[in-house]
N, C-alpha and C. Protein backbone atom coordinates (compact mmCIF):
# COMPACT_ATOMS: atom_id res chain seq x y z
N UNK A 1 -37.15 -7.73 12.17
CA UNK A 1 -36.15 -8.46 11.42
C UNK A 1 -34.88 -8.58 12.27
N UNK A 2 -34.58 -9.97 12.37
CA UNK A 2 -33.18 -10.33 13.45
C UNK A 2 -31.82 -9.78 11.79
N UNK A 3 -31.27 -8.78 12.20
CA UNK A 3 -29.84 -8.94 11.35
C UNK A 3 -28.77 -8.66 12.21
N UNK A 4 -27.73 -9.34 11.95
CA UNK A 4 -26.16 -9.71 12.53
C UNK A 4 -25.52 -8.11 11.63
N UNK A 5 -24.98 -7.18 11.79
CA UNK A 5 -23.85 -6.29 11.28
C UNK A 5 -22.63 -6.96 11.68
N UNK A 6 -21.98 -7.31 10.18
CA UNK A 6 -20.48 -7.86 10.68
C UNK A 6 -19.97 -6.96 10.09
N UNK A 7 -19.52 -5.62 9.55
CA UNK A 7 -18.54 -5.01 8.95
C UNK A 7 -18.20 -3.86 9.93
N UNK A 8 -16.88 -3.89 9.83
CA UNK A 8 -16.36 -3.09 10.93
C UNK A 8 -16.35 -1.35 10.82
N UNK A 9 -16.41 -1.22 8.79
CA UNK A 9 -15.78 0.16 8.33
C UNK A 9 -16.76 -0.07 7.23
N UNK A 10 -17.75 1.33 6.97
CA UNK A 10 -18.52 1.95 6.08
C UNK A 10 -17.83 2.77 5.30
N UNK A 11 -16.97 2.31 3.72
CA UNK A 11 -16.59 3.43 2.64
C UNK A 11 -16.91 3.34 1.58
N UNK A 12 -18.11 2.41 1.45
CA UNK A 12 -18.99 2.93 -0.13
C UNK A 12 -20.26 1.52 -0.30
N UNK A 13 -21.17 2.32 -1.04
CA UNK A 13 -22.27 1.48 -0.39
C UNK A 13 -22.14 0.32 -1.41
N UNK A 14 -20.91 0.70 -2.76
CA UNK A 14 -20.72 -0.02 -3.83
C UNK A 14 -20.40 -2.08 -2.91
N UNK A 15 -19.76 -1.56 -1.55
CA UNK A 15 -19.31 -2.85 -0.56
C UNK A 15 -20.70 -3.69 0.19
N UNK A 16 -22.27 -3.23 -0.18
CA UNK A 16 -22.93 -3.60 0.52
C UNK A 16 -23.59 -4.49 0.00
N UNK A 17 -24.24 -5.13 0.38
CA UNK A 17 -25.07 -6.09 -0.30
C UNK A 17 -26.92 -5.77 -0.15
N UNK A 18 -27.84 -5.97 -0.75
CA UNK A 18 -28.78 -5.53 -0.69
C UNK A 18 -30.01 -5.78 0.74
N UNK A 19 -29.28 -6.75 1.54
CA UNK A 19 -30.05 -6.74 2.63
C UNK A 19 -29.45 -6.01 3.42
N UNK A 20 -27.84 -5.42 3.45
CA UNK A 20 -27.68 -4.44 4.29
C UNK A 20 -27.74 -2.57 4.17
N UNK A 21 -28.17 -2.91 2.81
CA UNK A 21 -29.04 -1.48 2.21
C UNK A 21 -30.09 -1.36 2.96
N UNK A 22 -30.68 -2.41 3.15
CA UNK A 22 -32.25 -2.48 3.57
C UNK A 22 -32.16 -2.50 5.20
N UNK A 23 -31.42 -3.10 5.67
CA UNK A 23 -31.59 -2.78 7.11
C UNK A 23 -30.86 -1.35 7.58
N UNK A 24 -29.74 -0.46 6.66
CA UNK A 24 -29.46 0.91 7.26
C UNK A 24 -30.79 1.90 6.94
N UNK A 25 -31.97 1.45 5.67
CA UNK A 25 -32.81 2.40 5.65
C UNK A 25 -33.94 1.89 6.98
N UNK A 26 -33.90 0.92 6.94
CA UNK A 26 -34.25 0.48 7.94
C UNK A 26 -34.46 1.00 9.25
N UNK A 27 -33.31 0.97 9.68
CA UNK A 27 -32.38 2.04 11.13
C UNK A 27 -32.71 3.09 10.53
N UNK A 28 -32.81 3.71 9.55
CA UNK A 28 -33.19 5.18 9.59
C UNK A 28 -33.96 5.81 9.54
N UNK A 29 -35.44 4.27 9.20
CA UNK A 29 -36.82 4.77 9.45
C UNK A 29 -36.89 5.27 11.34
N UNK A 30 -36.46 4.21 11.53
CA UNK A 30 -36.36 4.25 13.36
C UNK A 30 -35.74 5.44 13.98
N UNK A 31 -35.05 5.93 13.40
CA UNK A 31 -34.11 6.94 13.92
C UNK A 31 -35.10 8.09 13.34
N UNK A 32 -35.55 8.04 12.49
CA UNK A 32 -36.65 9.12 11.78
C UNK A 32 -37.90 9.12 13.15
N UNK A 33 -38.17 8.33 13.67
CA UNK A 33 -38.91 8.32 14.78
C UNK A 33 -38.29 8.96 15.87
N UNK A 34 -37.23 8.70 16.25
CA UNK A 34 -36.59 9.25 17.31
C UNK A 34 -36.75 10.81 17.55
N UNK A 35 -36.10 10.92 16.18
CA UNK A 35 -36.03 12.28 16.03
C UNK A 35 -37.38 13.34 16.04
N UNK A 36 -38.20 12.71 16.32
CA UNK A 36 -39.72 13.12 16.38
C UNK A 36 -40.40 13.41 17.68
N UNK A 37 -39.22 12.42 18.69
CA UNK A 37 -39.75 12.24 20.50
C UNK A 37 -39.25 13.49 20.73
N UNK A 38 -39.69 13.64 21.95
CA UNK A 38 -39.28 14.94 22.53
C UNK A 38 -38.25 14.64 23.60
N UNK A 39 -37.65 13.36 23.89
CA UNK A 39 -36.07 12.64 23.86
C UNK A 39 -35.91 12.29 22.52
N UNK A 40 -34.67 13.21 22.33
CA UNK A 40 -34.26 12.58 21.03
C UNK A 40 -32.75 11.54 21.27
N UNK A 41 -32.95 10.58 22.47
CA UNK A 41 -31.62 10.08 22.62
C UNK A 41 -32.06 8.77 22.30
N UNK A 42 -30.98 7.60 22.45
CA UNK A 42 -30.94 6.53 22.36
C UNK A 42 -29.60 5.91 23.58
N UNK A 43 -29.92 4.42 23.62
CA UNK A 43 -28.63 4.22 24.84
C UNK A 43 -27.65 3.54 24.02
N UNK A 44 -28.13 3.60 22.63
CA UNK A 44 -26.64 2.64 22.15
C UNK A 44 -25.62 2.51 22.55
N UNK A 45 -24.39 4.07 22.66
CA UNK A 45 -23.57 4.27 22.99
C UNK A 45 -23.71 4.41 24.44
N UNK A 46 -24.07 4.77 25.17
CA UNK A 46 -24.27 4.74 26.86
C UNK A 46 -22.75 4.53 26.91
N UNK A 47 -22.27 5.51 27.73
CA UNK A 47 -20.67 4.71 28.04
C UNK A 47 -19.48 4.73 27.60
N UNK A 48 -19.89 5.34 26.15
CA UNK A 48 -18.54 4.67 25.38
C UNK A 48 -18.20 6.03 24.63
N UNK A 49 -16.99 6.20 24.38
CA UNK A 49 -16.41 7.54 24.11
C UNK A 49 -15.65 7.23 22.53
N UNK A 50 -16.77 8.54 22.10
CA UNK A 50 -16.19 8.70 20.84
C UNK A 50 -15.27 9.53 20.26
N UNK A 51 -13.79 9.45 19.61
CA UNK A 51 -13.53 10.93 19.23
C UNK A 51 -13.32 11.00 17.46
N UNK A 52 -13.83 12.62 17.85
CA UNK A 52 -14.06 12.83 16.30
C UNK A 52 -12.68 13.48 16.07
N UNK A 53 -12.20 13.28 14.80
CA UNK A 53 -10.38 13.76 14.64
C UNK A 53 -10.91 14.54 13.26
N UNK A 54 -10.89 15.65 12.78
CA UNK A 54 -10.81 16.43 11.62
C UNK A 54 -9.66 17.19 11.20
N UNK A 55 -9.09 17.03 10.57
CA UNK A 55 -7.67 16.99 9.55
C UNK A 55 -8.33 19.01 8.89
N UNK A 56 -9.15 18.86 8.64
CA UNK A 56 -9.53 19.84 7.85
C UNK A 56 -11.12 20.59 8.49
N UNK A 57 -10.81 21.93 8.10
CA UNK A 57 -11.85 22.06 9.24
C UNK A 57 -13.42 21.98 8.27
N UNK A 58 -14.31 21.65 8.80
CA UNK A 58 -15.63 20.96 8.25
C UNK A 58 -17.06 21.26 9.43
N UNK A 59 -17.51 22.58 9.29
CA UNK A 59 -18.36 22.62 10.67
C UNK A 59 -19.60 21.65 10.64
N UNK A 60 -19.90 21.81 9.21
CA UNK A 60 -21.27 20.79 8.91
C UNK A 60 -20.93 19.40 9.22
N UNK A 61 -20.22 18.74 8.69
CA UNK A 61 -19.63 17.34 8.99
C UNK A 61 -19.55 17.14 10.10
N UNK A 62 -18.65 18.43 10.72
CA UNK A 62 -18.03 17.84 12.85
C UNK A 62 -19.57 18.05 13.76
N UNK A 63 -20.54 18.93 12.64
CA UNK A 63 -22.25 18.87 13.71
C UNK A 63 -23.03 17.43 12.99
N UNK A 64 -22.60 17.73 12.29
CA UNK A 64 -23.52 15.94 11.60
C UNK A 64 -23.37 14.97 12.58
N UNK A 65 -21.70 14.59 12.75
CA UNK A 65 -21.00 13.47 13.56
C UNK A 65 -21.39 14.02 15.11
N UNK A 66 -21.26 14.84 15.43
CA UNK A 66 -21.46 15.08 17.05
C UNK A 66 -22.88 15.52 17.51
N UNK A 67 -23.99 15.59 16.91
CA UNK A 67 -25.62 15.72 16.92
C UNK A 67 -25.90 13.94 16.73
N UNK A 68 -25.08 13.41 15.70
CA UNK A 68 -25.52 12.00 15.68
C UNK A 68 -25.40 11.13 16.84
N UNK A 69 -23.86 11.59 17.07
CA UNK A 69 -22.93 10.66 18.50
C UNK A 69 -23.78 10.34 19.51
N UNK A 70 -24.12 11.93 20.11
CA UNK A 70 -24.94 12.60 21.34
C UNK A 70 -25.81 11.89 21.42
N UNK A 71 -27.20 11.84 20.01
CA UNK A 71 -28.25 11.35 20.68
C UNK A 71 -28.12 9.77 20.42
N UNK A 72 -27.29 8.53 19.84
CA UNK A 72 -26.73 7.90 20.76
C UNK A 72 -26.54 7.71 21.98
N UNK A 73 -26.25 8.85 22.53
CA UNK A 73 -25.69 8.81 24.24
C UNK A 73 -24.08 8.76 24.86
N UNK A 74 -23.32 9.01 23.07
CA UNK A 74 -22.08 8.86 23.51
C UNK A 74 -20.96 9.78 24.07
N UNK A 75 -20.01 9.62 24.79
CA UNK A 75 -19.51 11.16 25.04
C UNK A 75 -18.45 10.95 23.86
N UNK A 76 -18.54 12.69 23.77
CA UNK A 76 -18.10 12.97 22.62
C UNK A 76 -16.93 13.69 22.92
N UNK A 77 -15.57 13.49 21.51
CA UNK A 77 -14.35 14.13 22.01
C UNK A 77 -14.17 15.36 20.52
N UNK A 78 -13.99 15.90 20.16
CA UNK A 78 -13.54 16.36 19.12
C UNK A 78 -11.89 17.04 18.77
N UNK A 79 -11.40 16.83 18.29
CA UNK A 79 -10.19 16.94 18.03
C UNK A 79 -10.29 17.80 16.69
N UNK A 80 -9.33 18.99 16.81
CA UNK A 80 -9.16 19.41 15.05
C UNK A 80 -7.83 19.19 15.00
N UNK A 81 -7.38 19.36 13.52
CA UNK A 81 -5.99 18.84 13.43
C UNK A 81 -4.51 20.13 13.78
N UNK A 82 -5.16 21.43 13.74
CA UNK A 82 -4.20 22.28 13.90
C UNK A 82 -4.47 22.61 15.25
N UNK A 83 -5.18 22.32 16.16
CA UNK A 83 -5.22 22.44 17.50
C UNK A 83 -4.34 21.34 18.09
N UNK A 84 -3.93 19.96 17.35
CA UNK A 84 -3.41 18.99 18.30
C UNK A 84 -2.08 19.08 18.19
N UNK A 85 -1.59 17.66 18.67
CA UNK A 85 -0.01 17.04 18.24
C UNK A 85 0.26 17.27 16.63
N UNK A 86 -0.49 16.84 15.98
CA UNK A 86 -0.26 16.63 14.23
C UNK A 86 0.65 17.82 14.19
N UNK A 87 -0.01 19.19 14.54
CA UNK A 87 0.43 20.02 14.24
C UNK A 87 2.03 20.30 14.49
N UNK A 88 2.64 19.83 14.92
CA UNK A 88 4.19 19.68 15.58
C UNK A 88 4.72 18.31 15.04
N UNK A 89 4.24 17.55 14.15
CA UNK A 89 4.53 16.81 13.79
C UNK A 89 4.38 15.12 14.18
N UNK A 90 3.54 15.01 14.95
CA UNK A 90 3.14 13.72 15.54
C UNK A 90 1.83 13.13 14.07
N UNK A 91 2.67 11.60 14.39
CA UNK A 91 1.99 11.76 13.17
C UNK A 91 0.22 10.80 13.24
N UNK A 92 -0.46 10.88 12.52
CA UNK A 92 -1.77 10.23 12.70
C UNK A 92 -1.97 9.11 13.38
N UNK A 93 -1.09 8.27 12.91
CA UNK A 93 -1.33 7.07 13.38
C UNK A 93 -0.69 6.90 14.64
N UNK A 94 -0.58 7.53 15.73
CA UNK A 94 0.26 7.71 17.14
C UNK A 94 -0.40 8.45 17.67
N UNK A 95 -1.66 9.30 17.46
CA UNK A 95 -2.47 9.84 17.64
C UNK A 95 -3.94 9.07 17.65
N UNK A 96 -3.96 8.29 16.72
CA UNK A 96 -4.79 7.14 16.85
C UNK A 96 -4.99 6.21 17.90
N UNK A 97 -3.34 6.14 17.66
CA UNK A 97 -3.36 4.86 18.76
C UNK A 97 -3.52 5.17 20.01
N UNK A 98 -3.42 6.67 21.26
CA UNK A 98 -3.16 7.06 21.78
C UNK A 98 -5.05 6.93 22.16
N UNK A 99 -5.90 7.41 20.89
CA UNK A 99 -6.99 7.62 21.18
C UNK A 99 -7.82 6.00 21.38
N UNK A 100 -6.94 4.90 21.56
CA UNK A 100 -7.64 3.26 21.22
C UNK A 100 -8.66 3.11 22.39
N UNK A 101 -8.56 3.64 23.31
CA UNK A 101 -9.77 3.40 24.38
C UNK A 101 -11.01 3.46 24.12
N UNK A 102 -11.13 4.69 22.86
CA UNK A 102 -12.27 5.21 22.93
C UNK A 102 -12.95 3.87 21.89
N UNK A 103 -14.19 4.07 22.01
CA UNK A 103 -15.46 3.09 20.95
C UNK A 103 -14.90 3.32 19.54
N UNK A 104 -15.43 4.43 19.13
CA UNK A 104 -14.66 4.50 17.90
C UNK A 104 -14.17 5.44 17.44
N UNK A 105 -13.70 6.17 16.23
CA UNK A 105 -12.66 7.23 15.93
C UNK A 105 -13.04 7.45 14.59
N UNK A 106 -13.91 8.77 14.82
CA UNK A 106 -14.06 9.52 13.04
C UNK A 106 -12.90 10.21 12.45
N UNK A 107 -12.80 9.76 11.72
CA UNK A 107 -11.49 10.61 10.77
C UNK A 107 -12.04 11.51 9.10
């Protein structure tokens, strides 16, 4: 199945429409395969640097996001929030912007 993804930001599936329900289970039959090779990578990301930013600390969430990233292929940054700038008062969005190089930015 040829599908186009045009949405930039995933925050509730209430925003999806039913063929793009069907193509993330889709991707996740495939990825259910992956995870079965004895490479469990992919080249999606090849290249492209992700950072993960956590405000609050979350070990399950920051291994969800950085086990996912990886076998992608992406390099991975992780950031917590009392280790960085925030902590001194810099505020998110200057921290964001600082991080714009990268592919994309979990918050």
């Amino acid at each position: 199945m040829d599908f186009n993804w045009t949405k930039k930001d995933l925050l509730s599936l209430y925003d999806l429409s039913r063929e793009e329900i069907v193509h993330i289970l889709d991707t996740a039959e495939e990825f259910k395969k992956v995870s079965q090779r004895n490479v469990k990578k992919v080249p999606a990301l090849r290249g492209k640097t992700v950072v993960n930013l956590f405000v609050e600390p979350s070990t399950r969430t920051r291994l969800s996001f950085e086990l996912a990233e990886k076998r992608l292929s992406a390099d991975v940054i992780n950031v917590q929030a009392d280790a960085s700038s925030l902590r001194k008062g810099e505020s998110l969005l200057d921290t964001v912007k600082i991080s714009g190089h990268c592919r994309w930015i979990s918050l």
